[in-house]
N, C-alpha and C. Protein backbone atom coordinates (compact mmCIF):
# COMPACT_ATOMS: atom_id res chain seq x y z
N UNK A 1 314.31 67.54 -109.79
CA UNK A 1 315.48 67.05 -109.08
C UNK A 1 315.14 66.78 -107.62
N UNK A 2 314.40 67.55 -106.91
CA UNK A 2 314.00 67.16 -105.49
C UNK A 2 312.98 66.16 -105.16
N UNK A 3 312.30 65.45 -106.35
CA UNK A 3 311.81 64.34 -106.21
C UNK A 3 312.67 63.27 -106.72
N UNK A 4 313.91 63.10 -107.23
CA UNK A 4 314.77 62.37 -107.22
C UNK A 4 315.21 61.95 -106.37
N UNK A 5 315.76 63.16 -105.46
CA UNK A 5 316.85 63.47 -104.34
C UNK A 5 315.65 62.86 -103.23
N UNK A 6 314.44 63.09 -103.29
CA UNK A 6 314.26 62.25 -101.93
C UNK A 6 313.54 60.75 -102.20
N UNK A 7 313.66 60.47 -103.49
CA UNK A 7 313.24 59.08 -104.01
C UNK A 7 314.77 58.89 -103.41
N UNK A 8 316.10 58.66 -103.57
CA UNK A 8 317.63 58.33 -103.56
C UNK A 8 317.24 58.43 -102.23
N UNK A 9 317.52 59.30 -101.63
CA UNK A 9 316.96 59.33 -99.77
C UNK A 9 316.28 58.22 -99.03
N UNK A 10 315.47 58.07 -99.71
CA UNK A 10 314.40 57.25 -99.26
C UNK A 10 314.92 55.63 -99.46
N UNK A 11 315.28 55.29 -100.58
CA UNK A 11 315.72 54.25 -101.27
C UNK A 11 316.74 54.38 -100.11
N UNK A 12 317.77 54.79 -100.23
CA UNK A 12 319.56 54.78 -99.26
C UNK A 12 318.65 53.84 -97.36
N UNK A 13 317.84 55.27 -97.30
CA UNK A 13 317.22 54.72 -95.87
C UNK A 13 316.63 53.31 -95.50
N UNK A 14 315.91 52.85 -96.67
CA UNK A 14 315.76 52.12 -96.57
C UNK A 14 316.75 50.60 -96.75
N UNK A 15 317.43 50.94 -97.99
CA UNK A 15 318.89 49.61 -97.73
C UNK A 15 319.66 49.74 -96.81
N UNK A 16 319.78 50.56 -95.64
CA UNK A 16 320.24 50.76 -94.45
C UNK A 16 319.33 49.73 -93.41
N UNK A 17 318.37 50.33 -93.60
CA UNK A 17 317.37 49.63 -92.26
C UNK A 17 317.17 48.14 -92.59
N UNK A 18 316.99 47.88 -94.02
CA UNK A 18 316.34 46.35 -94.63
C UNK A 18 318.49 45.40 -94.64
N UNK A 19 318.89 45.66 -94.05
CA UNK A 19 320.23 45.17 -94.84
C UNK A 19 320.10 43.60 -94.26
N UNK A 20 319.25 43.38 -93.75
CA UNK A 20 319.49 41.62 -93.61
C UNK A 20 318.53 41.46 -94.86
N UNK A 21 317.34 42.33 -95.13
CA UNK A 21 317.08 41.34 -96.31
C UNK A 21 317.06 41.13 -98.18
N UNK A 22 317.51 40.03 -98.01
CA UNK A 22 318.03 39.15 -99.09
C UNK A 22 317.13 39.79 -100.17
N UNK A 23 317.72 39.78 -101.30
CA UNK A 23 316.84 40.41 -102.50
C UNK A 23 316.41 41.62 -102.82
N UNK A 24 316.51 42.59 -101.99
CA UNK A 24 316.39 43.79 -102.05
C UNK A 24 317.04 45.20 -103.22
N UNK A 25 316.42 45.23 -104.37
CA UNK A 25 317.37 46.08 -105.17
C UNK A 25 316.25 47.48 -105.31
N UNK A 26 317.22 48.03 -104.81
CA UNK A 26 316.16 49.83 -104.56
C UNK A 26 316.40 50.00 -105.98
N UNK A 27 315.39 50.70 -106.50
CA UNK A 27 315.28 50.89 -108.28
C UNK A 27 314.42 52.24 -108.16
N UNK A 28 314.73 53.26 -109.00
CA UNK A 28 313.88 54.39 -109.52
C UNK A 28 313.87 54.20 -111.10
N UNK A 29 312.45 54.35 -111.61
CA UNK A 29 311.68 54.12 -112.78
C UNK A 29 311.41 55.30 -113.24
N UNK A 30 312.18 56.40 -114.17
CA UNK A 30 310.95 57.62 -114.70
C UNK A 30 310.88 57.29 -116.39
N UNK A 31 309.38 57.27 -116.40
CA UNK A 31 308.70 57.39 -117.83
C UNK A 31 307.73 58.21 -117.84
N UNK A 32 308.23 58.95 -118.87
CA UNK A 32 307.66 60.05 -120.10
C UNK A 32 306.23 59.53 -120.53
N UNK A 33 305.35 60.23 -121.07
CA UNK A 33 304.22 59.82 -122.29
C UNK A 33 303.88 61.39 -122.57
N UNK A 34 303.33 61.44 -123.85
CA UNK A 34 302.61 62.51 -124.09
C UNK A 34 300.68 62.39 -123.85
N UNK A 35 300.44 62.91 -122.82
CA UNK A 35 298.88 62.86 -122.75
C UNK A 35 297.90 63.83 -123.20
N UNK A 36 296.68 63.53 -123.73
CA UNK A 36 295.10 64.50 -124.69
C UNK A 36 296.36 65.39 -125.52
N UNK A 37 297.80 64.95 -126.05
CA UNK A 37 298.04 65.78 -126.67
C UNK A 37 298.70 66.90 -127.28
N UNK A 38 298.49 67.53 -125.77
CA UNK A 38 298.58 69.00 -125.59
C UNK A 38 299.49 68.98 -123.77
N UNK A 39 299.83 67.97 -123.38
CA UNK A 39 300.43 67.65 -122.08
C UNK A 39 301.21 66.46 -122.23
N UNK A 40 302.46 66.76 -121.38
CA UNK A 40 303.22 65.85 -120.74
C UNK A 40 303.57 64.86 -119.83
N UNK A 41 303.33 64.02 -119.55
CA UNK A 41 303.45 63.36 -118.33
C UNK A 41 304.75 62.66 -117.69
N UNK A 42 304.97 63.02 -116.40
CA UNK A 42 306.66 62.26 -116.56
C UNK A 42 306.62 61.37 -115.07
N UNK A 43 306.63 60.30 -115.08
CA UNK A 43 306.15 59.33 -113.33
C UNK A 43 307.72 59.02 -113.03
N UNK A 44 307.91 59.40 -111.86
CA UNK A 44 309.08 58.80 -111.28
C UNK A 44 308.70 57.93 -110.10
N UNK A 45 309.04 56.78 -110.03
CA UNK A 45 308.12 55.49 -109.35
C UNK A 45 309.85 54.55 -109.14
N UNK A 46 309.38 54.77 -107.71
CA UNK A 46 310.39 54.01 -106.69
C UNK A 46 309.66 52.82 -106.12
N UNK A 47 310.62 51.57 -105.58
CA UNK A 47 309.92 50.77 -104.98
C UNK A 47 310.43 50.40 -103.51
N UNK A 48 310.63 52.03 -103.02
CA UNK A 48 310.86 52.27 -101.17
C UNK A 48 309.53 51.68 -100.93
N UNK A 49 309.67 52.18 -99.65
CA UNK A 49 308.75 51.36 -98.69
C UNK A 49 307.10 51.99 -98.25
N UNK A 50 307.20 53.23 -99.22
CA UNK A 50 305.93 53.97 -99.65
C UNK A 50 305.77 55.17 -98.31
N UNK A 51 304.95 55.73 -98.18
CA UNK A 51 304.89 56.94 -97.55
C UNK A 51 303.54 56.60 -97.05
N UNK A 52 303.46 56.70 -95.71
CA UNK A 52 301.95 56.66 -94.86
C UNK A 52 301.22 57.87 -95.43
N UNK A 53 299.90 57.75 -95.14
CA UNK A 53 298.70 58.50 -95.49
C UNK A 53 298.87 59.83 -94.62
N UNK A 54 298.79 60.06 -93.97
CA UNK A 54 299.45 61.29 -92.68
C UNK A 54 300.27 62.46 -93.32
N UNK A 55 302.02 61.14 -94.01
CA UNK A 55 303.18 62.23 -94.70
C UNK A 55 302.42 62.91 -95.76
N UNK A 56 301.66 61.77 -96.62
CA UNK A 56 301.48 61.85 -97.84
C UNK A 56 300.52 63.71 -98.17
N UNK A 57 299.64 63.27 -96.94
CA UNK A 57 298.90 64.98 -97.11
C UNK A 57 299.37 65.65 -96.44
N UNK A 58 300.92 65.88 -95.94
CA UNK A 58 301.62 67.11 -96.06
C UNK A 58 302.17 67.24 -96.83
N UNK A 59 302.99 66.43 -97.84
CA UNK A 59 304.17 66.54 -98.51
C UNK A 59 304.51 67.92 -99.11
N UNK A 60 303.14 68.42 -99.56
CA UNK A 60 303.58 69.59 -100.34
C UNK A 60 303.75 70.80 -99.52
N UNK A 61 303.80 70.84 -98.40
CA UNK A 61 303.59 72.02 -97.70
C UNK A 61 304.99 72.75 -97.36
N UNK A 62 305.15 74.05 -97.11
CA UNK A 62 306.27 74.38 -97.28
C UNK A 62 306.71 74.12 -95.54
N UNK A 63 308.05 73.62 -95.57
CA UNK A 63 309.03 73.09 -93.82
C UNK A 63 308.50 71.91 -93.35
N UNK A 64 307.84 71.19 -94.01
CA UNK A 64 307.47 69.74 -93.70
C UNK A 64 308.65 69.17 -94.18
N UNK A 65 309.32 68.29 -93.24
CA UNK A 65 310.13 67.11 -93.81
C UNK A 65 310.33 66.42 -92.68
N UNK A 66 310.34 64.90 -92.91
CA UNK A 66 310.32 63.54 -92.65
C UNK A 66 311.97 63.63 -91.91
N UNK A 67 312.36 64.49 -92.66
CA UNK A 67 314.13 64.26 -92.12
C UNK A 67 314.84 64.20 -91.05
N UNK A 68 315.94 63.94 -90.33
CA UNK A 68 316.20 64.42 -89.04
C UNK A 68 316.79 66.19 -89.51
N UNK A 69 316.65 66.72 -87.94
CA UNK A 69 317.30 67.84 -88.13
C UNK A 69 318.30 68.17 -89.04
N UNK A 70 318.45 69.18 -89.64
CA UNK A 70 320.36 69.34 -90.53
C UNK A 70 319.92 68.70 -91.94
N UNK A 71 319.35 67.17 -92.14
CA UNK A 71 319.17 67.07 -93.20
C UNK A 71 318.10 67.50 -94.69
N UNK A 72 317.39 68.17 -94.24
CA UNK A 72 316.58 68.64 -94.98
C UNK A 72 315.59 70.00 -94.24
N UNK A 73 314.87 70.77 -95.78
CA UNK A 73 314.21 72.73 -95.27
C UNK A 73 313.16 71.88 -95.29
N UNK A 74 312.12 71.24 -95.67
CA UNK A 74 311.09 70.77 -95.92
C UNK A 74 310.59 71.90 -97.05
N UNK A 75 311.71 71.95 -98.21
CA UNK A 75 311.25 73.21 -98.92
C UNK A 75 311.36 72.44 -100.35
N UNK A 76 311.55 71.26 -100.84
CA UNK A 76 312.03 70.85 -101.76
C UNK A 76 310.38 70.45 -102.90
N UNK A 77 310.15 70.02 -102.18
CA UNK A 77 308.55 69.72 -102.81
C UNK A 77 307.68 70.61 -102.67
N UNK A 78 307.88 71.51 -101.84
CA UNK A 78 307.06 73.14 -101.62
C UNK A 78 307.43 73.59 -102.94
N UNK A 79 308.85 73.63 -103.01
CA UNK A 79 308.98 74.54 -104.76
C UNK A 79 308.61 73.75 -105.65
N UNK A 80 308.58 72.85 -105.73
CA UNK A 80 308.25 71.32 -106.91
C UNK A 80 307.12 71.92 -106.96
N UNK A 81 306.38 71.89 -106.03
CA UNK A 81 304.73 71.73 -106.38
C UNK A 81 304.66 73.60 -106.93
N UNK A 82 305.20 74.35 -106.76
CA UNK A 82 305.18 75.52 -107.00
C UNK A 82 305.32 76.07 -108.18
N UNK A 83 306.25 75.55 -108.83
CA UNK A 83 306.93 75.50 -110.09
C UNK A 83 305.95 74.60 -111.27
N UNK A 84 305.82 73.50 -110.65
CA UNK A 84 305.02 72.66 -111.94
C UNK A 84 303.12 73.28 -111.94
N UNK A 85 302.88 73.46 -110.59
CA UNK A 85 301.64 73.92 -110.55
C UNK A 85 300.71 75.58 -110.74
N UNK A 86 301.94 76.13 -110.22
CA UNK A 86 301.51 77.67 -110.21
C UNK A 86 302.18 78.51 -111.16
N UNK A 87 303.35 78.07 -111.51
CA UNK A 87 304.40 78.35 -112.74
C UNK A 87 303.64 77.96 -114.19
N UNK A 88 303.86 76.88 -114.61
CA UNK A 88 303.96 75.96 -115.37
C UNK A 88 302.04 75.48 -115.95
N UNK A 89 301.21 75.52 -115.09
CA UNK A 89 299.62 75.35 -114.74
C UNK A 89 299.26 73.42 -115.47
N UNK A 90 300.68 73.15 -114.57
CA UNK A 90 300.53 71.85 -114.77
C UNK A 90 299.77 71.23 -113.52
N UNK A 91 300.31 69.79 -113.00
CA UNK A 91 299.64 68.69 -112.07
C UNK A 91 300.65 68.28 -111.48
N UNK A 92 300.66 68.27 -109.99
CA UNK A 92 301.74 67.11 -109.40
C UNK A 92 301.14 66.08 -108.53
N UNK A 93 301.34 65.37 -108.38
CA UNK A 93 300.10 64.15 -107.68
C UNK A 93 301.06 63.07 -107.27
N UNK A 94 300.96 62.62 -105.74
CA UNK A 94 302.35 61.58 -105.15
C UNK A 94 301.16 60.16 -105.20
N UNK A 95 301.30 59.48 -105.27
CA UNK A 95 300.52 58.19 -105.09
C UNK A 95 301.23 56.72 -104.53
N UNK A 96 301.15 56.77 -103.24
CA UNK A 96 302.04 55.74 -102.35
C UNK A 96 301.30 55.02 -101.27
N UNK A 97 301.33 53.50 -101.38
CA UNK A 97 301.05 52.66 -100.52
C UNK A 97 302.41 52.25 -99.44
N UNK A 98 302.23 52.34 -97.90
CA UNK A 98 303.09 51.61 -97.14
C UNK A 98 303.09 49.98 -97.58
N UNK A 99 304.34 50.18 -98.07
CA UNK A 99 305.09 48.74 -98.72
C UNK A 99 304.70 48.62 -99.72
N UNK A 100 304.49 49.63 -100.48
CA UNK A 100 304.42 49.17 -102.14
C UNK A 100 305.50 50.62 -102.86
N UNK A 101 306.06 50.98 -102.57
CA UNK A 101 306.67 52.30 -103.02
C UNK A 101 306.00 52.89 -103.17
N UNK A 102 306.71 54.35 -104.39
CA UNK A 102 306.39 55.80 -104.14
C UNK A 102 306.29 56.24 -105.89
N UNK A 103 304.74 56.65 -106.02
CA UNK A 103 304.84 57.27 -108.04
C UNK A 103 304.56 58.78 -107.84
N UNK A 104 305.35 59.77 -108.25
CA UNK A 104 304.77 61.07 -108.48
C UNK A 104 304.69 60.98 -109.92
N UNK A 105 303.40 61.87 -109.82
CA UNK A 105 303.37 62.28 -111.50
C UNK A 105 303.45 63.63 -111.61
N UNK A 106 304.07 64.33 -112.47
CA UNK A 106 303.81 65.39 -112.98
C UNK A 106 303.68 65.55 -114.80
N UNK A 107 302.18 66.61 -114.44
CA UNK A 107 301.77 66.49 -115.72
C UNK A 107 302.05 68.38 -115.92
N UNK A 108 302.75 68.43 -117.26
CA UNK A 108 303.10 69.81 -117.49
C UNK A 108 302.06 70.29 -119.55
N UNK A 109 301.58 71.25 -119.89
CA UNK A 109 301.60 71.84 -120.96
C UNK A 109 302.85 71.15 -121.49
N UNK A 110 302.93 71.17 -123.11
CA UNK A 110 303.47 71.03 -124.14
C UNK A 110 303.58 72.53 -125.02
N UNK A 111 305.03 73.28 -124.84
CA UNK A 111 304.54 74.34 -125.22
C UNK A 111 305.75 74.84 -126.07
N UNK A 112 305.80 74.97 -127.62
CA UNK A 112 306.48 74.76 -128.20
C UNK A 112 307.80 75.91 -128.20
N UNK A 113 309.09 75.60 -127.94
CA UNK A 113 310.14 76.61 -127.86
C UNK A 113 310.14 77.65 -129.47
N UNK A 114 310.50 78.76 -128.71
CA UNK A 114 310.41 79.63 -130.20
C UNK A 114 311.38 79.01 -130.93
N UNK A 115 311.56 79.94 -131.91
CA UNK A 115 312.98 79.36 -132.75
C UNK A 115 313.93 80.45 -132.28
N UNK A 116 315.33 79.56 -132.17
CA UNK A 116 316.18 80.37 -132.13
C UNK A 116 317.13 81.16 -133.04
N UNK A 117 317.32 82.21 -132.81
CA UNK A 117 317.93 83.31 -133.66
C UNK A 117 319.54 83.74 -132.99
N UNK A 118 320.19 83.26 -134.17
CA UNK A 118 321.71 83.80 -133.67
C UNK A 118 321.82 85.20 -134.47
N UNK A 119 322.35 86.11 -133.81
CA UNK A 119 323.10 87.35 -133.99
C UNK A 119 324.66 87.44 -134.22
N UNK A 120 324.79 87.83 -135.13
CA UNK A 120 326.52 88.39 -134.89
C UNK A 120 327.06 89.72 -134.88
């Protein structure tokens, strides 16, 4: 959800700043695949205005944020990356060109839910 929330962020900021130009439809893309198998892959791929090389190798760090004051902990992708990577012993990986948008991937285990058992 916090790579949603700042894909929507990002997207909003930008149809703010771009509003003279013509043609502009902010779009978020997430697709699924199953990869070697035994893993998940899920890309959420925006076509904002991409993230400089600088943001890009902080992103994950915990109180980094791009935001003005009030609007953001810089804690949102600190737990993302926390959760899918140290939790989970998956992959999170941002991959963004200035002016080409923004793809995170996260790649998680495939790990099958027990079965469930009702009691009465």
């Amino acid at each position: 959800m916090n790579i949603l929330s700042n894909a929507i962020d990002a997207l909003e900021q930008q149809s703010k700043s771009n509003s003279q130009q013509a043609g502009f439809t902010p779009s978020i893309c997430i697709r699924t695949q199953v990869v070697s198998g035994d893993r998940v892959a899920i890309h959420i791929i925006d076509n904002g205005s991409g993230i400089p090389p600088h943001v890009r190798a902080r992103l994950f760090e915990p109180f980094f944020t791009t935001k003005p004051i009030g609007s953001g902990t810089g804690l949102g992708l600190a737990i993302s990356y926390q959760i899918v990577v140290e939790k989970h012993g998956g992959q999170l990986k941002c991959f963004s060109e200035v002016g080409q948008g923004t793809e995170f991937v996260i790649k998680i285990p495939i790990t099958p839910f027990p079965p469930c058992r009702i009691t009465k």
